[in-house]
C-alpha atoms as a PDB file:
ATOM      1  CA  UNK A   1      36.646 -59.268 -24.830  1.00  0.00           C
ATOM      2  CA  UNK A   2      33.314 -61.276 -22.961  1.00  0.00           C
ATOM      3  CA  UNK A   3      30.282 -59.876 -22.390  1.00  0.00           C
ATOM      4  CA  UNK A   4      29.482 -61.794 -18.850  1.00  0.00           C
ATOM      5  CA  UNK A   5      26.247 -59.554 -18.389  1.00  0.00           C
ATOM      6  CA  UNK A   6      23.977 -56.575 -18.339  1.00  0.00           C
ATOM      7  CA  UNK A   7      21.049 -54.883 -15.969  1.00  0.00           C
ATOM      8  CA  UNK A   8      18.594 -52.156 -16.185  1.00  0.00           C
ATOM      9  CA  UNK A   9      18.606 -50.264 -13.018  1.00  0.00           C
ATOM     10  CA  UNK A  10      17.509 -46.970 -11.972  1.00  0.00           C
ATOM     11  CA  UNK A  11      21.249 -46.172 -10.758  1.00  0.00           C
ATOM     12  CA  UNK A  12      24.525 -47.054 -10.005  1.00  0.00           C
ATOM     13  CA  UNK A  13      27.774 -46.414  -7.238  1.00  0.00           C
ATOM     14  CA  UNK A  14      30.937 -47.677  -7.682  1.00  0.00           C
ATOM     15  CA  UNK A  15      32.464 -46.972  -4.238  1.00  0.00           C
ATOM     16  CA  UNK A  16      35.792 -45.382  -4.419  1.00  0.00           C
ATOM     17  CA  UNK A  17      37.695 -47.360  -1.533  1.00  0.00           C
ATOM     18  CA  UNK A  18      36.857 -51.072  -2.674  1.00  0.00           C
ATOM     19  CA  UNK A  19      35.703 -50.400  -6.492  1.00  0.00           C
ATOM     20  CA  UNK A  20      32.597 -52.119  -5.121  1.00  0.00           C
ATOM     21  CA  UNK A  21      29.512 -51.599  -7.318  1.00  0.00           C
ATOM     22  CA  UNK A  22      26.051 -51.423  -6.617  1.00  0.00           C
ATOM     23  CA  UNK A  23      22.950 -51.143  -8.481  1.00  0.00           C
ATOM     24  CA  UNK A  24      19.770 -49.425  -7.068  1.00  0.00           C
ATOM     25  CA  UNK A  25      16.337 -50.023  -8.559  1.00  0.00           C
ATOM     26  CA  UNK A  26      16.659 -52.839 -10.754  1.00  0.00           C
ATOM     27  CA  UNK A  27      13.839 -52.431 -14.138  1.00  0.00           C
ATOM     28  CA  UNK A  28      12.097 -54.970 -15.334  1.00  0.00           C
ATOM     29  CA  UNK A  29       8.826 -53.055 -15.769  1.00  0.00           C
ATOM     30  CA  UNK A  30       7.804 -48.723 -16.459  1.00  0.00           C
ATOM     31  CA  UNK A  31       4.605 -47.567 -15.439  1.00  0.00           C
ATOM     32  CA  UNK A  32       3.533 -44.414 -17.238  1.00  0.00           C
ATOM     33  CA  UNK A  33       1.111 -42.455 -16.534  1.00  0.00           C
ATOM     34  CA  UNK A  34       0.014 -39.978 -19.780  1.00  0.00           C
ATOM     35  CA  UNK A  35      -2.536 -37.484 -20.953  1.00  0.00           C
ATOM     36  CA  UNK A  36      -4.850 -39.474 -23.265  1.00  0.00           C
ATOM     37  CA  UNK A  37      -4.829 -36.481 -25.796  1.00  0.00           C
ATOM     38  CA  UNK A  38      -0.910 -35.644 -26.093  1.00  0.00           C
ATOM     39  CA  UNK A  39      -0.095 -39.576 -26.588  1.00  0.00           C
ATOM     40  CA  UNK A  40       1.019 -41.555 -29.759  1.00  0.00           C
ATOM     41  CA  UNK A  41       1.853 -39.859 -32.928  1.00  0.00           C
ATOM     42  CA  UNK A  42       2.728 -41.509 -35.826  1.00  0.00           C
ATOM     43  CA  UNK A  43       6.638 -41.271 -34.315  1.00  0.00           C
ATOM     44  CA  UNK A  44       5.848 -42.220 -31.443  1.00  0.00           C
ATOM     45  CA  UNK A  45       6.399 -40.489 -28.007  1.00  0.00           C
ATOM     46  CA  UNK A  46       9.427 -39.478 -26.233  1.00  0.00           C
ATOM     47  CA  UNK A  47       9.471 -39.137 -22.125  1.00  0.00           C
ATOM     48  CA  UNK A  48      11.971 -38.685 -19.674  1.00  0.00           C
ATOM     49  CA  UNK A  49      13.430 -41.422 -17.820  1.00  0.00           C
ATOM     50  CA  UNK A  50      16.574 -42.230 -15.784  1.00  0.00           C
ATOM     51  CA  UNK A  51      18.180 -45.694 -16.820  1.00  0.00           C
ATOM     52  CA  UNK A  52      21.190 -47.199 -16.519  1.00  0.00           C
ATOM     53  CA  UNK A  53      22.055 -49.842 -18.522  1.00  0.00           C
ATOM     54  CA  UNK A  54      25.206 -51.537 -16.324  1.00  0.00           C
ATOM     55  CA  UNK A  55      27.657 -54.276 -18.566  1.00  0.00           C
ATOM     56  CA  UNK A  56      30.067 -56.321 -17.174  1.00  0.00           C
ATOM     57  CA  UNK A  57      33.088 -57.607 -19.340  1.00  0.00           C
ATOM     58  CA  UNK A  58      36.530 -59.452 -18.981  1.00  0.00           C
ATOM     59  CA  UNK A  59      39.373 -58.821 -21.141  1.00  0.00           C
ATOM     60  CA  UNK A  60      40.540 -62.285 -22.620  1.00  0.00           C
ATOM     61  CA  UNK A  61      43.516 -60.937 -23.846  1.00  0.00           C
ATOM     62  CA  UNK A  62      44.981 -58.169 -21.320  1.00  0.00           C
ATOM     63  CA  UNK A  63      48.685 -57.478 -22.177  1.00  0.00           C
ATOM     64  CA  UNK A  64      47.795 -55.390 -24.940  1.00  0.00           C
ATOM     65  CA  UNK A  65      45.154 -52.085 -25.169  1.00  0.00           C
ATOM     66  CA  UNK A  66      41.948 -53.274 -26.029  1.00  0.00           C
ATOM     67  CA  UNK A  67      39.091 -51.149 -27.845  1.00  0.00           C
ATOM     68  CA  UNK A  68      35.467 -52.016 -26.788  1.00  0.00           C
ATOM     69  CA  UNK A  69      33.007 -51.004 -29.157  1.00  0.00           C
ATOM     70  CA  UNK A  70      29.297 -51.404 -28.412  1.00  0.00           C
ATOM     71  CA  UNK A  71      26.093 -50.583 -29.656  1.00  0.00           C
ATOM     72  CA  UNK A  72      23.015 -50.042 -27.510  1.00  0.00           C
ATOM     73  CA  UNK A  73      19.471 -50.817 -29.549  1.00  0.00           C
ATOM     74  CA  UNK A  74      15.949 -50.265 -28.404  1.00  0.00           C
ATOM     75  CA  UNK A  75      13.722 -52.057 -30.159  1.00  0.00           C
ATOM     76  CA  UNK A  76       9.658 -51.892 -29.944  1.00  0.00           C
ATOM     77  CA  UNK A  77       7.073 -54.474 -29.517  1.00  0.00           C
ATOM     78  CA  UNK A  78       6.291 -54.401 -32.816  1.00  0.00           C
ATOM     79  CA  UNK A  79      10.229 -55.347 -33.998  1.00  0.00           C
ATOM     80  CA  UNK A  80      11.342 -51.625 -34.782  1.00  0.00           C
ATOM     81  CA  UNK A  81      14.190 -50.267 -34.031  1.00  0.00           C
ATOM     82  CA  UNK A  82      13.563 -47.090 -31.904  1.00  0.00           C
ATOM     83  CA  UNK A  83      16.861 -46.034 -31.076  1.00  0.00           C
ATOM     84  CA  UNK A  84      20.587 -46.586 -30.946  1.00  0.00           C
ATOM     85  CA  UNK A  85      23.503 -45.425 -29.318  1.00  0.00           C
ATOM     86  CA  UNK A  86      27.841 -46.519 -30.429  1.00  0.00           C
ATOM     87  CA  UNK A  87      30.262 -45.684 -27.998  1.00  0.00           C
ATOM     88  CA  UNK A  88      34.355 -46.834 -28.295  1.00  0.00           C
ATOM     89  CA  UNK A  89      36.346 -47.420 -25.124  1.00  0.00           C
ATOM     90  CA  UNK A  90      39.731 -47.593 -24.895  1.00  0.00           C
ATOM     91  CA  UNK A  91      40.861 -50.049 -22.350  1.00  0.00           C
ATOM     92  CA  UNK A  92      44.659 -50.089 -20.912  1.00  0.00           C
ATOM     93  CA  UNK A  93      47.326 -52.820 -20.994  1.00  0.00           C
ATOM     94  CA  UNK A  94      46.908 -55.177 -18.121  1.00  0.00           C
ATOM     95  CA  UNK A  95      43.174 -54.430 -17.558  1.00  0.00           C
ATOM     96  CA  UNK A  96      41.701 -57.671 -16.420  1.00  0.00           C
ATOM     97  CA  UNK A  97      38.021 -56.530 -16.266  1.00  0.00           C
ATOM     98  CA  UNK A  98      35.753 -53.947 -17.146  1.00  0.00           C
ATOM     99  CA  UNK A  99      32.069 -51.882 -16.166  1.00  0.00           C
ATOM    100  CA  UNK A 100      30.478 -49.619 -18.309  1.00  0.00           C
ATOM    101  CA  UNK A 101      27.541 -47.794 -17.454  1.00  0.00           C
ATOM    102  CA  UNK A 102      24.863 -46.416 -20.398  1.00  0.00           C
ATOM    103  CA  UNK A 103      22.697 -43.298 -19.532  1.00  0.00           C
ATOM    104  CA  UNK A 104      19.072 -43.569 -20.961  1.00  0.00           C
ATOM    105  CA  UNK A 105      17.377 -39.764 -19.971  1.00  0.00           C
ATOM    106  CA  UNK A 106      14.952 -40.189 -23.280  1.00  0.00           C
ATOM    107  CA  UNK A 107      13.116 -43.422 -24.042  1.00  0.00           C
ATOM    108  CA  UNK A 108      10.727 -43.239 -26.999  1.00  0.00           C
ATOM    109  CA  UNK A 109       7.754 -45.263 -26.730  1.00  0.00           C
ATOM    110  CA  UNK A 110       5.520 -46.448 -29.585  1.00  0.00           C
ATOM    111  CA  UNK A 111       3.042 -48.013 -26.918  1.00  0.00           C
ATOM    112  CA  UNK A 112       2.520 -50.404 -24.344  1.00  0.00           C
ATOM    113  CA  UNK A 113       4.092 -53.761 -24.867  1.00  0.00           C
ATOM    114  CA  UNK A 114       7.433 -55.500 -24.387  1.00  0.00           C
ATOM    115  CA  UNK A 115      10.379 -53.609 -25.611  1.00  0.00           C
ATOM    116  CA  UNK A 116      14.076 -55.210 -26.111  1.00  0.00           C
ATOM    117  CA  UNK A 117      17.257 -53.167 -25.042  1.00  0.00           C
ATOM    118  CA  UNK A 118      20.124 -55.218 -26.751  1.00  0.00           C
ATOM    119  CA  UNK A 119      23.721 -55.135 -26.324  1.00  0.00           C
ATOM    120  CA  UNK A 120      26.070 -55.626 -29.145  1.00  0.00           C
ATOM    121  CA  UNK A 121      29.685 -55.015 -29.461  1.00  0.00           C
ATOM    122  CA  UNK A 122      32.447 -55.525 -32.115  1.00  0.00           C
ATOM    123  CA  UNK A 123      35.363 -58.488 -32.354  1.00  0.00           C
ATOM    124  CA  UNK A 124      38.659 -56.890 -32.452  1.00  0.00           C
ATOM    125  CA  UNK A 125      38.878 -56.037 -36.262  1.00  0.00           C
ATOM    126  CA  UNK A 126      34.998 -56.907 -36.965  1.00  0.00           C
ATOM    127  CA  UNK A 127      33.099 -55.410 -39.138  1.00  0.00           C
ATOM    128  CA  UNK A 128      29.564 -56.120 -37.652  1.00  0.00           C
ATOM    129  CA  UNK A 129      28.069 -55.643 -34.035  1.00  0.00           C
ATOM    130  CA  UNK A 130      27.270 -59.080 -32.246  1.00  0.00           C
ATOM    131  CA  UNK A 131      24.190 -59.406 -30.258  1.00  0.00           C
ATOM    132  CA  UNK A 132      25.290 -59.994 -26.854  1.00  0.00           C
ATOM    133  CA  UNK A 133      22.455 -59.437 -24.323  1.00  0.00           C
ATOM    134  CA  UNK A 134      19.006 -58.531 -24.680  1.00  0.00           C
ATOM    135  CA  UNK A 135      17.142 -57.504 -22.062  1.00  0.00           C
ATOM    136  CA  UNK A 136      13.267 -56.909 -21.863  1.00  0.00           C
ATOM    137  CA  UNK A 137      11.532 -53.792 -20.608  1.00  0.00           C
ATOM    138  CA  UNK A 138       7.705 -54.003 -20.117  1.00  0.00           C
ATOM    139  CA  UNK A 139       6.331 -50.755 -20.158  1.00  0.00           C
ATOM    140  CA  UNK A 140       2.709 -50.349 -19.106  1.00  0.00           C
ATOM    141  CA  UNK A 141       0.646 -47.135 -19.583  1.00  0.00           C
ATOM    142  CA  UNK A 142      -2.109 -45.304 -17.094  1.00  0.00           C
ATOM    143  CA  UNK A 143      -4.165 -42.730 -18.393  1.00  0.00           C
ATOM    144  CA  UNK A 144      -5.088 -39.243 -16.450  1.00  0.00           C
ATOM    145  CA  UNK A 145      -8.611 -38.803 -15.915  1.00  0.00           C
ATOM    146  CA  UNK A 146      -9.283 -35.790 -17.914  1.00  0.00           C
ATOM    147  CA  UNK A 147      -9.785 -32.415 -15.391  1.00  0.00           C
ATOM    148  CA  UNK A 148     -13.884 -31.941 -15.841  1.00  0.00           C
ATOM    149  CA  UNK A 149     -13.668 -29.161 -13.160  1.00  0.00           C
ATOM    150  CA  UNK A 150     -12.518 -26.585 -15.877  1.00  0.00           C
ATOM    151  CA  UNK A 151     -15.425 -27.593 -18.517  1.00  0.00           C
ATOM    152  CA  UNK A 152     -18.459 -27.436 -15.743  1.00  0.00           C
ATOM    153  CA  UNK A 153     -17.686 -24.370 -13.438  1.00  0.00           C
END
């Protein structure tokens, strides 16, 4: 198994007649806008997103089944892990190449900064994930103006 690459996007298609895929939205950058007084607890804050995170692999050795195992990390700006997801896929004899496509509704935040969305998978009959992509996600928070309307009527 080779990781050739991964992409943040906002969605994906795989089109049913010519296994075509396309990404919409591709992420580089989230812009979130948050009430002041409801933000950053010790934990950190959790807010609804919709991600994809799209991977693109061959299968070096494809007259046998093949397991993919991966692990999806988020990591903060500050280096802590935030996150993780494991997922197994079993792949069928004579599979040359294979797309898999990670949901992200729930990213927790711990700020604004750089975070790092790696990709890691297993060697057939490893023991310990592999870094294979990692994949930066600025994220960049805007402030609502408190309502004053309420206070001074």
């Amino acid at each position: 198994m080779k990781h050739i690459w991964t992409v943040i996007c906002e969605k994906s298609s795989v089109d049913k007649e010519t296994n075509l895929l396309s990404m919409f939205n591709c992420i580089e950058q989230m812009n979130l806008t948050l009430d002041k007084e409801k933000v950053f607890k010790k934990e950190g804050l959790i807010v609804k997103v919709d991600l994809q995170l799209v991977s693109f692999w061959i299968i070096e050795n494809h007259n046998k089944e093949n397991i993919l195992e991966f692990k999806v990390e988020i990591i903060s700006p500050d280096g802590n892990s935030l996150s993780s997801y494991i997922n197994k896929v079993n792949i069928a004899k004579g599979i040359l190449r294979f797309r898999n496509i990670v949901n992200i509704r729930t990213f927790k935040i711990a700020g604004e900064g750089r975070y790092k969305i790696k990709m890691m998978y297993k060697k057939e009959k490893g023991k310990d994930f592999i870094p294979v992509a990692e994949l930066p996600l600025d994220v960049k928070i805007l402030y609502k103006l408190p309502d004053f309307s309420k206070k001074y009527k």
